[in-house]
Protein backbone atom coordinates (compact mmCIF):
# COMPACT_ATOMS: atom_id res chain seq x y z
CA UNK A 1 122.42 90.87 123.24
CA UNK A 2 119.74 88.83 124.64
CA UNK A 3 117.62 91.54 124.62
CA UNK A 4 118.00 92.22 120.82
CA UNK A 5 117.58 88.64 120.16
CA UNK A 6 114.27 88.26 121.94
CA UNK A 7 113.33 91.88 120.57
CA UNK A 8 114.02 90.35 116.85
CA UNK A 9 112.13 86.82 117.65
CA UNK A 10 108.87 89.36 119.25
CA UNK A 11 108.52 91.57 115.52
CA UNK A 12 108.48 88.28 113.41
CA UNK A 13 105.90 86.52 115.38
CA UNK A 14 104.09 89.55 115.84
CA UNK A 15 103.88 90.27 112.22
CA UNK A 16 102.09 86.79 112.02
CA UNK A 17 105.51 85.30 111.61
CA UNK A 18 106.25 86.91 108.47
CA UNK A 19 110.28 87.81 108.74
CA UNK A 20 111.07 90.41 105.79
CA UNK A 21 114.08 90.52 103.73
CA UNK A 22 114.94 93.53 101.33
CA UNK A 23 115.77 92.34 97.76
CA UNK A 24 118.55 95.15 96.52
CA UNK A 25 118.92 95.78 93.21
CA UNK A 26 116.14 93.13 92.11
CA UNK A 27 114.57 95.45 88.93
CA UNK A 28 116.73 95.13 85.72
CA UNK A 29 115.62 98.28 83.64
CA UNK A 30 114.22 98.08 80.41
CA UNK A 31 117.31 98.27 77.59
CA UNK A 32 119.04 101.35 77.71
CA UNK A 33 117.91 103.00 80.65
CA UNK A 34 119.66 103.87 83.98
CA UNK A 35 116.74 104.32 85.55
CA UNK A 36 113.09 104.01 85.41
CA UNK A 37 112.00 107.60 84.88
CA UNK A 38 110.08 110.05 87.36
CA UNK A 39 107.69 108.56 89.61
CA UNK A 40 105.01 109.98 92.05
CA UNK A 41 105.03 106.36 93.10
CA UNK A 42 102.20 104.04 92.84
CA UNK A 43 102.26 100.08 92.80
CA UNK A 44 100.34 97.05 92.40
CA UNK A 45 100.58 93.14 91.35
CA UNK A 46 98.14 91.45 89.22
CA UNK A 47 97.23 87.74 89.86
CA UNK A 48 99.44 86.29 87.38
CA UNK A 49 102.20 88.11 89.76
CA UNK A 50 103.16 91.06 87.64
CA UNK A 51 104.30 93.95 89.29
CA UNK A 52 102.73 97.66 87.55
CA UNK A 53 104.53 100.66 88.53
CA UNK A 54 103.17 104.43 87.16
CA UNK A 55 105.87 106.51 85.84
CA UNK A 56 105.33 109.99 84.62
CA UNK A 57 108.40 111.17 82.36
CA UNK A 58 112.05 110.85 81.32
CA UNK A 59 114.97 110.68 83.82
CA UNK A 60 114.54 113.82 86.08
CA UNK A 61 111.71 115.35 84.69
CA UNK A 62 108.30 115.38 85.74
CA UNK A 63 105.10 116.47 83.74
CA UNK A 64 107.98 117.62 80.64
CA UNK A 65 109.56 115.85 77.99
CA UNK A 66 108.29 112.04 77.63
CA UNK A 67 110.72 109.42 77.80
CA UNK A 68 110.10 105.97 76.11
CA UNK A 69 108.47 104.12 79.06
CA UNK A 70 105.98 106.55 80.63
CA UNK A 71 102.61 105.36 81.43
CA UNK A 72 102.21 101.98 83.58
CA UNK A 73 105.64 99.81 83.67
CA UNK A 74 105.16 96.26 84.03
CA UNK A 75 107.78 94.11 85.68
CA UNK A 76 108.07 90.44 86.53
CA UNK A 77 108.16 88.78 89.83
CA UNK A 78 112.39 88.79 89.45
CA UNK A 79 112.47 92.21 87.91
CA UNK A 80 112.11 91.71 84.19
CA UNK A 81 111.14 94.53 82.77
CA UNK A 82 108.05 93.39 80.46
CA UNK A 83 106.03 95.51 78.71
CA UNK A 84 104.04 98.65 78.94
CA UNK A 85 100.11 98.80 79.39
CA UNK A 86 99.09 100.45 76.15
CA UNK A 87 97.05 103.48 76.32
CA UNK A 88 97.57 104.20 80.12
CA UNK A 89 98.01 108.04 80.91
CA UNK A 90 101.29 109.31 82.20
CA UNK A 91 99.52 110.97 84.84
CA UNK A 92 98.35 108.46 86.92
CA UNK A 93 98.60 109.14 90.38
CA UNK A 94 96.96 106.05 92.36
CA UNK A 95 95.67 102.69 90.86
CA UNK A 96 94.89 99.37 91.90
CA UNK A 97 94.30 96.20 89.82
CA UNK A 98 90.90 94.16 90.87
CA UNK A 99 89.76 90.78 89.64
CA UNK A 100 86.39 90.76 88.91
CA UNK A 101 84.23 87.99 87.27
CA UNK A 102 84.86 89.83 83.35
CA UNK A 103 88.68 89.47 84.11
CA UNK A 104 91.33 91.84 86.19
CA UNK A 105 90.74 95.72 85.95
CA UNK A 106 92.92 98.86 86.94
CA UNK A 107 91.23 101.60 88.30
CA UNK A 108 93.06 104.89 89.06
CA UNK A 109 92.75 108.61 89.21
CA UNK A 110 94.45 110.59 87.32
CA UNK A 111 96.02 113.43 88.80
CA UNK A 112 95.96 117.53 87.85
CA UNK A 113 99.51 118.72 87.96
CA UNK A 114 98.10 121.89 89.01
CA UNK A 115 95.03 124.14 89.75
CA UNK A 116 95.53 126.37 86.09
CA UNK A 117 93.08 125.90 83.53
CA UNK A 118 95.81 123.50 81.08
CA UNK A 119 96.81 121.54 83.78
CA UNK A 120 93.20 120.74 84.70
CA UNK A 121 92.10 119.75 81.01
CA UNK A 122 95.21 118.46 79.77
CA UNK A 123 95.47 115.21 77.95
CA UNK A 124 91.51 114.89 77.85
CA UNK A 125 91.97 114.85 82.14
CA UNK A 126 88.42 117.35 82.05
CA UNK A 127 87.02 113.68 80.70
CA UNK A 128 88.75 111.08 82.46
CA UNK A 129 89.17 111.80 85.78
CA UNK A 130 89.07 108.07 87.46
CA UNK A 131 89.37 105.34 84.69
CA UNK A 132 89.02 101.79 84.56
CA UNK A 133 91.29 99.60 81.60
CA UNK A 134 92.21 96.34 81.39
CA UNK A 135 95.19 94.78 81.83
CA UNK A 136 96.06 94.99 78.23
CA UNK A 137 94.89 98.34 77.80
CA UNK A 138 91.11 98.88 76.76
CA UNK A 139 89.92 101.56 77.91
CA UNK A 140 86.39 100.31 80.18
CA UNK A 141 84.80 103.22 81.67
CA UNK A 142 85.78 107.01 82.54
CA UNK A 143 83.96 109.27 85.07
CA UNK A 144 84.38 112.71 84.37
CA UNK A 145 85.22 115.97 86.56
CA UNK A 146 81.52 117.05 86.01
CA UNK A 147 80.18 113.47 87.70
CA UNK A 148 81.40 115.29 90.82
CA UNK A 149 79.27 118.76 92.06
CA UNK A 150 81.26 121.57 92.55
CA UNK A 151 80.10 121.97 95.65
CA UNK A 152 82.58 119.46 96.89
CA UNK A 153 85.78 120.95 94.43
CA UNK A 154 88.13 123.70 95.70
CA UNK A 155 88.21 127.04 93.73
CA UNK A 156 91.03 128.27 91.44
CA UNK A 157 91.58 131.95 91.97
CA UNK A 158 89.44 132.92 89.02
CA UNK A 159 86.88 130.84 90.15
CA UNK A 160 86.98 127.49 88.62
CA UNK A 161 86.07 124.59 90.31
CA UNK A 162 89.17 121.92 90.95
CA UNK A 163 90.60 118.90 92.07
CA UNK A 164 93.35 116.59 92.18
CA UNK A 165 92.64 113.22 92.76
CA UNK A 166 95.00 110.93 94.35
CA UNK A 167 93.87 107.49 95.10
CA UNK A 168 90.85 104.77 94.01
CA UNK A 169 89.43 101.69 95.90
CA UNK A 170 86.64 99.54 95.23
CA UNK A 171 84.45 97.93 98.06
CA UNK A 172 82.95 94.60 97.66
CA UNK A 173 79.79 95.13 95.94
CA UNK A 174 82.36 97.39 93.31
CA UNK A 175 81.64 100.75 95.01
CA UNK A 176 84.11 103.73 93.81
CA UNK A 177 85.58 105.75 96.08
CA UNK A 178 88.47 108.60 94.86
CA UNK A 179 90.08 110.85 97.01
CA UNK A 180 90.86 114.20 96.08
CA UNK A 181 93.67 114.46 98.44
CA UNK A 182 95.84 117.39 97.00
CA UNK A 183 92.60 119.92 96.92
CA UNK A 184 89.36 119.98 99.14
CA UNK A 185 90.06 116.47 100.99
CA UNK A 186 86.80 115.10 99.99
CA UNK A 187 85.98 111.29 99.04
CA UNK A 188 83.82 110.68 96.03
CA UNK A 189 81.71 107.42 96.04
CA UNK A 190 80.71 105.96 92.60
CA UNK A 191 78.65 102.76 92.34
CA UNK A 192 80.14 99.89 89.81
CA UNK A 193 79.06 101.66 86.46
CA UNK A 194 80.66 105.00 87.46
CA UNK A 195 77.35 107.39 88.68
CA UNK A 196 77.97 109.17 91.34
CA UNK A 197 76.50 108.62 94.81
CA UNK A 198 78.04 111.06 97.40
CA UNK A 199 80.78 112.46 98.66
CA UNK A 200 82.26 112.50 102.26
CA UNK A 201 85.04 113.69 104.74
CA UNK A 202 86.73 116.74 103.57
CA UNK A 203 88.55 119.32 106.24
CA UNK A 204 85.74 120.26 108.53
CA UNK A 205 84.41 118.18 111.71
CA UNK A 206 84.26 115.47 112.48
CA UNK A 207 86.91 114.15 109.79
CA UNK A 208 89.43 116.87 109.80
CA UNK A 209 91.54 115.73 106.74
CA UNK A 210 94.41 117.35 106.15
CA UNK A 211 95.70 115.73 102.90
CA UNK A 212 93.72 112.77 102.21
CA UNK A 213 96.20 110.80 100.38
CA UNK A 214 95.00 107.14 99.93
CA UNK A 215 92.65 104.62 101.08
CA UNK A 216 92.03 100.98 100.44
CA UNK A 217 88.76 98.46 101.72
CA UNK A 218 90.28 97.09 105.10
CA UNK A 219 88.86 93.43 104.94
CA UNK A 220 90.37 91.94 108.46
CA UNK A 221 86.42 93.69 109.63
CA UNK A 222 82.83 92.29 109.51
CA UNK A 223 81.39 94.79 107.53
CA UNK A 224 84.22 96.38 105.54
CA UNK A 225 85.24 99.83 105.89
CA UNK A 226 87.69 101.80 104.67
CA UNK A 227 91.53 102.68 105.74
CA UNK A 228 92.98 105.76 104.87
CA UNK A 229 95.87 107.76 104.69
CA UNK A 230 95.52 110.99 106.48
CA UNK A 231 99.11 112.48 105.64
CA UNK A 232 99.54 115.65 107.19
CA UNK A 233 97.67 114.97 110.30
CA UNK A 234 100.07 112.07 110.82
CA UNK A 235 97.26 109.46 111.29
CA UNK A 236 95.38 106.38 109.57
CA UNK A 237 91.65 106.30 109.98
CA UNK A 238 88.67 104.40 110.15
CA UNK A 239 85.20 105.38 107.52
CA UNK A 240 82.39 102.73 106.98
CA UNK A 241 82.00 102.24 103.86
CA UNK A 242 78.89 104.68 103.61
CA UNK A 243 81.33 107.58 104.58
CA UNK A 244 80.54 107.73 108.45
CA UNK A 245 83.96 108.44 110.62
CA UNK A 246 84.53 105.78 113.02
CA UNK A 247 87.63 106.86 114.41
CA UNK A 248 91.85 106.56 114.23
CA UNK A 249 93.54 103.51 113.29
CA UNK A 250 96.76 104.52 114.59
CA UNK A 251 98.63 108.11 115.07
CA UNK A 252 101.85 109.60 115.27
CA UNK A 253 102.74 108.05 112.02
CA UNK A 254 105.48 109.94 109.49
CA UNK A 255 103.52 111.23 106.75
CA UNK A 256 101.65 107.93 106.13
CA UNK A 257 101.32 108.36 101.80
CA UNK A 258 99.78 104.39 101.43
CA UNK A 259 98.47 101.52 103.12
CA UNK A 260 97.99 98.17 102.04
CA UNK A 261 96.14 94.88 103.80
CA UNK A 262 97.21 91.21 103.94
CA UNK A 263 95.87 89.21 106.83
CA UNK A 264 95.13 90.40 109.75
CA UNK A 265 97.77 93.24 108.64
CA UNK A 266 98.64 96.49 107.03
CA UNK A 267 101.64 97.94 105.58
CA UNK A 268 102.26 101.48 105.47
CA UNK A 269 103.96 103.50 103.11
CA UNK A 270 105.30 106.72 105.23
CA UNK A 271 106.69 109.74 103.48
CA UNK A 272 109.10 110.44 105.92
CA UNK A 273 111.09 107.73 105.02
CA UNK A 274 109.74 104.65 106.52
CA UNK A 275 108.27 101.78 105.84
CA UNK A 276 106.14 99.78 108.62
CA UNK A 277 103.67 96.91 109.60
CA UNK A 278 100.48 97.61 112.00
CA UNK A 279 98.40 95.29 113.79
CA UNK A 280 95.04 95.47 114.02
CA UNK A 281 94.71 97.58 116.85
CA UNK A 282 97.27 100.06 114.89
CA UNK A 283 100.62 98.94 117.15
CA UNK A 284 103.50 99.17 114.93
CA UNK A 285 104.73 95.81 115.18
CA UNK A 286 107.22 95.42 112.34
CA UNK A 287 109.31 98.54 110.78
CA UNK A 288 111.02 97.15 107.39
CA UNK A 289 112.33 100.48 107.12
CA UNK A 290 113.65 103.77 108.30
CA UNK A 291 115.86 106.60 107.53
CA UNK A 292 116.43 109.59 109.94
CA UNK A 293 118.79 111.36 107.28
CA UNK A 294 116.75 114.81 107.06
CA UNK A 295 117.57 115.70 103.59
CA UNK A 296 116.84 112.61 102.20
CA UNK A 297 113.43 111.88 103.31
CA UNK A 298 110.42 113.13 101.97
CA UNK A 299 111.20 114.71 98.59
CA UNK A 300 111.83 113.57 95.42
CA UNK A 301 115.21 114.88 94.55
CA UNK A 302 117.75 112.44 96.61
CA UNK A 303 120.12 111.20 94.44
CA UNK A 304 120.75 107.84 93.75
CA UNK A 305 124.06 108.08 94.78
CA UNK A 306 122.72 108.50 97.92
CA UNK A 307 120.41 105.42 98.14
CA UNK A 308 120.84 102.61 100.34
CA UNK A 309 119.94 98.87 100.01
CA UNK A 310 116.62 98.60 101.23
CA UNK A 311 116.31 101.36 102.85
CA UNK A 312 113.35 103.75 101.68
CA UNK A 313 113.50 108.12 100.85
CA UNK A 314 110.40 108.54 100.05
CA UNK A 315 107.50 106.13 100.46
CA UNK A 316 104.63 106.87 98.72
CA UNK A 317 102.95 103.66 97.39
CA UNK A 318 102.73 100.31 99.11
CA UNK A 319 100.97 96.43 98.22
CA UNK A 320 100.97 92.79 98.77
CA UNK A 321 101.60 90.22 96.09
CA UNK A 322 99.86 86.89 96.90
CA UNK A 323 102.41 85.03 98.82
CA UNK A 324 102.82 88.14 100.87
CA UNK A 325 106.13 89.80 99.54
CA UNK A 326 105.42 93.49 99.46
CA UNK A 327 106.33 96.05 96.99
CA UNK A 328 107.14 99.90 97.73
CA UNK A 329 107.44 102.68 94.94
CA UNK A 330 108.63 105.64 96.08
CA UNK A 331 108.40 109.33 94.95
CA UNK A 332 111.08 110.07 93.28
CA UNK A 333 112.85 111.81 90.07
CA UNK A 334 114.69 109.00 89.13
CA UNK A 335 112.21 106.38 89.93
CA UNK A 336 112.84 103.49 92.51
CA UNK A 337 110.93 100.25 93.43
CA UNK A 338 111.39 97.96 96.40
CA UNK A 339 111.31 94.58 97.14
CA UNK A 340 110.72 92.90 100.78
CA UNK A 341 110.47 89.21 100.32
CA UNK A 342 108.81 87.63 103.18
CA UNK A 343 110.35 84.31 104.56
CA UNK A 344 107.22 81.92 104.62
């Protein structure tokens, strides 16, 4: 018992102090809905403490029938549901909201449901491949498909070049950087107005990316560099912020989809079905979450009948709000959101 005790008191202090507290059942859905609709599962919280979630379709479909909240949800702090952004795209696979001195921005990527020539051009995607809107839904600047040489796209099997583009971040200066994580593995650098600079990593030496989910600017360094999610190899990683590998933030992770810094921390959405906090030398210091039940981990079809208070499926987006609470969205048919609510 002592043990435990001492092993409970060692995880709060060594997650700066921060002691985490699932909030079940803390979304009310919008009027008339049982639940929030098909999500790939992205998150993030505006400064006035909003909480966006991207949701692609009705109730258990994906990429079919529209139901009447797709787009970007917007929730309250206590899990009012809001409003909808006007104008976002359904298809929105990662996004983050940034202040900036003209007011707060989302940027995301929109993703290709498949390689075929509709699924690449659908919705006006063969034009707006990363966007930028504001909060209230004006559209502020697209970069198209062709910003990007095909020399850094997969081929389709007639030939075509392709991608599907999974996450944005911007650096400091406003830098763009979009992974296309579910095709050639490559990161695509932008500067602030959206022309392309390079591109880096992809599967060969010495990155090795095997599913280059997400990334975010990891500020807790002097310069900044870059985190990022290198799901099937298991592993978080280090890039500069001009695309050089620097090396592994921490291994033997379980699929991890998203990562998000606060402090001198991260949190880390895994697939697998966990949910954890790393130091800064990548220990795992905090785990918030963690289900071992194979069948219900890392898909998108577990029932909510089968969910359990706080405890995560499918974990594939992840952020901080201000005072530190920290959101997951997870992938799922029938849409699900987290709350951890941290104590200080």
């Amino acid at each position: 018992m002592l043990k435990t005790i001492l092993a409970a008191i060692y995880l709060a202090v060594a997650a700066g102090a921060a002691d985490y507290k699932a909030e079940p059942d803390w979304l009310k859905l919008p009027e008339g809905r049982t639940e929030i609709g098909s999500m790939h599962g992205t998150v993030a919280v505006s400064s006035a403490n909003e909480v966006y979630i991207n949701v692609e379709g009705t109730v258990r479909q994906r990429f079919a029938v529209l139901g009447p909240n797709p787009g970007l949800q917007v929730y309250s702090a206590d899990g009012k549901y809001l409003r909808n952004v006007p104008n976002a795209p359904f298809d929105l696979h990662g996004f983050i909201i940034r202040k900036e001195a003209g007011g707060e921005f989302i940027y995301a990527s929109r993703l290709a449901a498949s390689l075929t020539a509709p699924d690449q051009t659908r919705a006006g995607l063969d034009q707006e491949a990363i966007i930028k809107m504001t909060l209230d839904g004006k559209m502020v600047m697209t970069i198209p498909p062709s910003a990007i040489p095909d020399q850094f796209k997969n081929k389709s099997d007639d030939g075509r070049p392709v991608m599907r583009l999974t996450s944005v971040a911007v650096a400091p200066n406003g830098d763009i950087y979009a992974t296309d994580g579910y095709a050639s593995d490559y990161i695509h650098r932008f500067d602030k107005n959206g022309k392309y600079i390079k591109s880096f990593g992809g599967k060969a030496a010495p990155y090795g990316f095997r599913t280059m989910h997400q990334l975010t600017v990891d500020t807790r360094f002097t310069p900044a560099r870059l985190i990022a999610c290198d799901r099937a190899n298991n592993r978080l990683v280090y890039l500069s912020l001009e695309g050089d590998f620097i090396g592994v933030a921490a291994s033997n992770l379980l699929a991890p989809a998203a990562v998000a810094v606060h402090g001198d921390y991260v949190a880390v959405a895994e697939l697998r079905g966990r949910v954890t906090i790393l130091d800064k030398a990548g220990n795992i210091v905090s785990t918030l979450s963690s289900n071992t039940t194979a069948d219900e981990i890392g898909n998108n079809r577990t029932e909510p009948a089968k969910w359990k208070p706080g405890i995560a499926n499918a974990p594939h987006g992840i952020t901080f709000d201000e005072q530190g609470n920290i959101y997951v969205a997870e992938f799922s048919l029938f849409g699900r959101l987290h709350k951890f609510k941290t104590a200080l």
